[in-house]
Protein backbone atom coordinates (compact mmCIF):
# COMPACT_ATOMS: atom_id res chain seq x y z
CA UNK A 1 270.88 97.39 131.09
CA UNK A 2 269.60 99.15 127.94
CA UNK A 3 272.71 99.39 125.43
CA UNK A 4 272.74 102.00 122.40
CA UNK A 5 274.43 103.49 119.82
CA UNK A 6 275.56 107.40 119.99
CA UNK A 7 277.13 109.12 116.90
CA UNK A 8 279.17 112.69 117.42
CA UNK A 9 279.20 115.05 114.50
CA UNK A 10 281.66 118.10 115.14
CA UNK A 11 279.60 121.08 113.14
CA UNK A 12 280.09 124.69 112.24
CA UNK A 13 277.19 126.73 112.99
CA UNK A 14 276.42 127.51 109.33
CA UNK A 15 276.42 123.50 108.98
CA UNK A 16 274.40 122.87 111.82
CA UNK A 17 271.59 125.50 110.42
CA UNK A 18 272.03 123.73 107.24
CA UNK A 19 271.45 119.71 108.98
CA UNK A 20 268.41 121.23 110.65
CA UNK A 21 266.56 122.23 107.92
CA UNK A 22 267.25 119.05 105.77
CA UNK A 23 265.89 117.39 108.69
CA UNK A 24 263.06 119.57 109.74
CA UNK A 25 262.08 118.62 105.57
CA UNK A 26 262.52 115.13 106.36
CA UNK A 27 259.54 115.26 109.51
CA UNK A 28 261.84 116.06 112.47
CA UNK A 29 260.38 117.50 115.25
CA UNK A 30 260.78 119.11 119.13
CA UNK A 31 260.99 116.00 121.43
CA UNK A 32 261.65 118.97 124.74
CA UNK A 33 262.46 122.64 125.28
CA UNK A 34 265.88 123.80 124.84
CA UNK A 35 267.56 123.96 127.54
CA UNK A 36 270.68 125.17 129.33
CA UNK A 37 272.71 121.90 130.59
CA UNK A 38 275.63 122.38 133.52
CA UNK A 39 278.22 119.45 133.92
CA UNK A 40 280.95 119.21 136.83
CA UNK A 41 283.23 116.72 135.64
CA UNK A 42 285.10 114.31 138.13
CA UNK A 43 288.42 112.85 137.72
CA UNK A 44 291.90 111.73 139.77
CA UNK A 45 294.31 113.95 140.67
CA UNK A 46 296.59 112.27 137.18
CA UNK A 47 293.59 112.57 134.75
CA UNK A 48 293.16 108.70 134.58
CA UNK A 49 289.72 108.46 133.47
CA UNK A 50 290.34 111.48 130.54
CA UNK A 51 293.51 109.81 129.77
CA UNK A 52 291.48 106.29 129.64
CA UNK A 53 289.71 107.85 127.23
CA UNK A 54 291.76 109.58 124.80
CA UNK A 55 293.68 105.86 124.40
CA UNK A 56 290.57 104.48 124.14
CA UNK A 57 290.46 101.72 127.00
CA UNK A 58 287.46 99.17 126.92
CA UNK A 59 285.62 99.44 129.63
CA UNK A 60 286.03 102.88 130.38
CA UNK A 61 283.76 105.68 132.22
CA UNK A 62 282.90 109.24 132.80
CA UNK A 63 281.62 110.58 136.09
CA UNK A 64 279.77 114.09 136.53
CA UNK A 65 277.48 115.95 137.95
CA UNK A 66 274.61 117.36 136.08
CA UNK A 67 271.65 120.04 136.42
CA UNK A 68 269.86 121.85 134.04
CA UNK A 69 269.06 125.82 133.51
CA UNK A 70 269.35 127.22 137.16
CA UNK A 71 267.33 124.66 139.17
CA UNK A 72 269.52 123.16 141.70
CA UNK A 73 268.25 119.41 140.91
CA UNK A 74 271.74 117.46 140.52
CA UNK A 75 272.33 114.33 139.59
CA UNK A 76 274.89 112.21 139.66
CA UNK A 77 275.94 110.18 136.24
CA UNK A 78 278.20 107.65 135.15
CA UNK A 79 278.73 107.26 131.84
CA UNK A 80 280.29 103.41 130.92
CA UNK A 81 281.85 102.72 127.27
CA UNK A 82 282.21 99.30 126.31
CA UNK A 83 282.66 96.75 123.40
CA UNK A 84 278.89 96.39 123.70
CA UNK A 85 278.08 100.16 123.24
CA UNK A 86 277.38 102.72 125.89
CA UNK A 87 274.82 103.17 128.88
CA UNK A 88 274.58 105.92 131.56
CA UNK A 89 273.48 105.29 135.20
CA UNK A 90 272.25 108.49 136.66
CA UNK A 91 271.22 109.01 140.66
CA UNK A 92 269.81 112.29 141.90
CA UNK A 93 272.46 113.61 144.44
CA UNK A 94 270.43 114.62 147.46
CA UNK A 95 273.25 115.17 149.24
CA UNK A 96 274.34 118.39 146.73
CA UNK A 97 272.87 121.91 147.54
CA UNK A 98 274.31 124.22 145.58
CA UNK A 99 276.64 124.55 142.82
CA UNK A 100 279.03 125.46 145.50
CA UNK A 101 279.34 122.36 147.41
CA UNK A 102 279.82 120.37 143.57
CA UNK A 103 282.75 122.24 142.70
CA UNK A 104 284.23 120.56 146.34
CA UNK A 105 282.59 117.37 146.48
CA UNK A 106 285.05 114.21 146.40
CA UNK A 107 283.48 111.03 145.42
CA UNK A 108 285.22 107.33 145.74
CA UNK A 109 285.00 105.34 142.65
CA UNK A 110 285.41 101.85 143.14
CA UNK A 111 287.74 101.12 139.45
CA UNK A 112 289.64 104.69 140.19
CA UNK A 113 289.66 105.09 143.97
CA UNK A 114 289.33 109.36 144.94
CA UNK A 115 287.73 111.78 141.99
CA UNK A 116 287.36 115.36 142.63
CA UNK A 117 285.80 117.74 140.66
CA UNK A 118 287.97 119.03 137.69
CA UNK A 119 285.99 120.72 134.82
CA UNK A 120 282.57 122.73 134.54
CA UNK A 121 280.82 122.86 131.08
CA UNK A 122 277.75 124.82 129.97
CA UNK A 123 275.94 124.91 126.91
CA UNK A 124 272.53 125.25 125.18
CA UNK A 125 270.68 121.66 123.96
CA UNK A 126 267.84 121.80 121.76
CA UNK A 127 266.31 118.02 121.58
CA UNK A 128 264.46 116.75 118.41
CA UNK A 129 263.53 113.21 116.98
CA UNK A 130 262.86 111.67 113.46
CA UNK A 131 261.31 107.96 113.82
CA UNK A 132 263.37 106.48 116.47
CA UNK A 133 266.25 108.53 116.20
CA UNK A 134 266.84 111.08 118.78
CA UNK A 135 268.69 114.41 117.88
CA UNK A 136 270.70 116.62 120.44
CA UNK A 137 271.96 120.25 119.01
CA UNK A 138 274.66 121.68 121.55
CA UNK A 139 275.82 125.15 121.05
CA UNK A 140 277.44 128.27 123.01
CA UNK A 141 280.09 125.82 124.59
CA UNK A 142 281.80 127.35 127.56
CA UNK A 143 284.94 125.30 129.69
CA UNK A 144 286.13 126.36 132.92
CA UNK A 145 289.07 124.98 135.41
CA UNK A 146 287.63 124.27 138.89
CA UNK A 147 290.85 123.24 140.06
CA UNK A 148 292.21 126.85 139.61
CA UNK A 149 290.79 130.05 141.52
CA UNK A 150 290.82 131.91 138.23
CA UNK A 151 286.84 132.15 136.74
CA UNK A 152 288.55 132.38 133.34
CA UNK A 153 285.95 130.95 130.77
CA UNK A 154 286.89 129.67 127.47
CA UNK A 155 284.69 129.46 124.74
CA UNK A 156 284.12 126.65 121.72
CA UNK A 157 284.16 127.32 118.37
CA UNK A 158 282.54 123.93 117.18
CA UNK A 159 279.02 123.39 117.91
CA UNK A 160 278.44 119.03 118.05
CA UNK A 161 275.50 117.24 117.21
CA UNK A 162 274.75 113.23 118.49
CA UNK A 163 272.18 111.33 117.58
CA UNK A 164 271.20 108.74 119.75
CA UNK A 165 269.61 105.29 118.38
CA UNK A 166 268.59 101.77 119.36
CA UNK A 167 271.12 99.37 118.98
CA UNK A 168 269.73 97.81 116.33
CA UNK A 169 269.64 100.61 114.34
CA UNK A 170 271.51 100.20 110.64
CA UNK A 171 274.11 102.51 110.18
CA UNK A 172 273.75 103.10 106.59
CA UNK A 173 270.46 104.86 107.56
CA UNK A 174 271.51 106.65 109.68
CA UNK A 175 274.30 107.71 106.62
CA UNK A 176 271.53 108.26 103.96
CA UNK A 177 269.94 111.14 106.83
CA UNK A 178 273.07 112.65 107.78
CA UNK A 179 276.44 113.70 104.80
CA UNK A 180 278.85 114.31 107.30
CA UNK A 181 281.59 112.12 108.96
CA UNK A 182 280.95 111.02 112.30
CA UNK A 183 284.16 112.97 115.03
CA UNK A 184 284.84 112.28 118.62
CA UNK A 185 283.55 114.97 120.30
CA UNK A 186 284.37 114.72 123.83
CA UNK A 187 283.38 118.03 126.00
CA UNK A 188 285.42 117.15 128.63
CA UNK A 189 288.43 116.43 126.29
CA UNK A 190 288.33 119.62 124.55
CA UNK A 191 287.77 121.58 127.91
CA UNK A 192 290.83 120.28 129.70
CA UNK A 193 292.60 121.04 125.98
CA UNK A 194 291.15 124.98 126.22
CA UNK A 195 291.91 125.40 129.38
CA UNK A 196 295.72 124.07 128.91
CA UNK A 197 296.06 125.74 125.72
CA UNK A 198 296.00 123.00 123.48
CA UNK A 199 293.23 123.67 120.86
């Protein structure tokens, strides 16, 4: 198991155009296509592992579904937060067919018991690195309710970019690349807060 440290930046888009091209000066480059990423997010009927996180609980997780443009390749992931950092398991989900069947798959968790599916989010992700940092760009954030009937979409007006780094990596150089604070940026978070009417 492969710890590693991930840093959220919540950014405007006129920000975001601005990081890029300090970086792009600095010898960044295209580590893979953009692409369009898809996320069905799992959860109890009460919310426990959202609420888990927003109070920050130690060792926590975050279970979805994910597939990528329109190819219906799913995989399974499971996202774990710890003291030690953070690490992702990820299965492909053989089982799954079709968007369809995601939005009524249940799935038994062994730490939360019954999860059904809860939130869909889709956005763009453009993926760049500079030495051994790697850069993810996420823009054109849309939430949507699967527990409710209703197809209503809502739309983010933050873009967020993470950079993901070896463990050992020293913050303060990470700090002399980037000026802006660091933000939790949880999609699913700010999903279940559109679609409530919270943010």
């Amino acid at each position: 198991m492969t710890f590693r440290k991930e840093k959220k930046y919540q950014l405007c888009k006129s920000e975001m155009v601005e990081v890029k091209k300090k970086l792009f000066s600095l010898g960044m480059r295209e580590l893979f296509p953009s692409r369009i990423v898809n996320s069905c997010y799992f959860d109890t009927k009460n919310l426990s592992l959202h609420h888990d996180s927003e109070e920050g609980v130690m060792p926590r997780k975050k279970i979805r579904v994910r597939w990528y443009n329109e190819e219906n390749n799913f995989k399974k992931e499971i996202k774990y937060s710890s003291i030690e950092g953070r690490f992702k398991y990820s299965e492909f989900a053989d089982n799954l067919k079709s968007q369809n069947e995601i939005f009524k798959f249940k799935y038994i968790d062994k730490n939360y018991g019954e999860v059904i599916p809860t939130l869909f989010v889709k956005y763009k992700r453009d993926y760049f690195i500079i030495n051994k940092l790697r850069f993810t760009f996420d823009t054109q954030i849309i939430y949507q309710n699967v527990k409710s009937n209703s197809n209503q979409t809502y739309q983010d007006r933050e873009c967020v970019m993470e950079i993901k780094a070896p463990i050992s990596c020293d913050d303060d150089y990470i700090q002399k690349l980037i000026n802006h604070s660091t933000s939790r940026f949880s999609k699913y978070s700010r999903g279940l807060k559109y679609i409530s009417g919270n943010l």
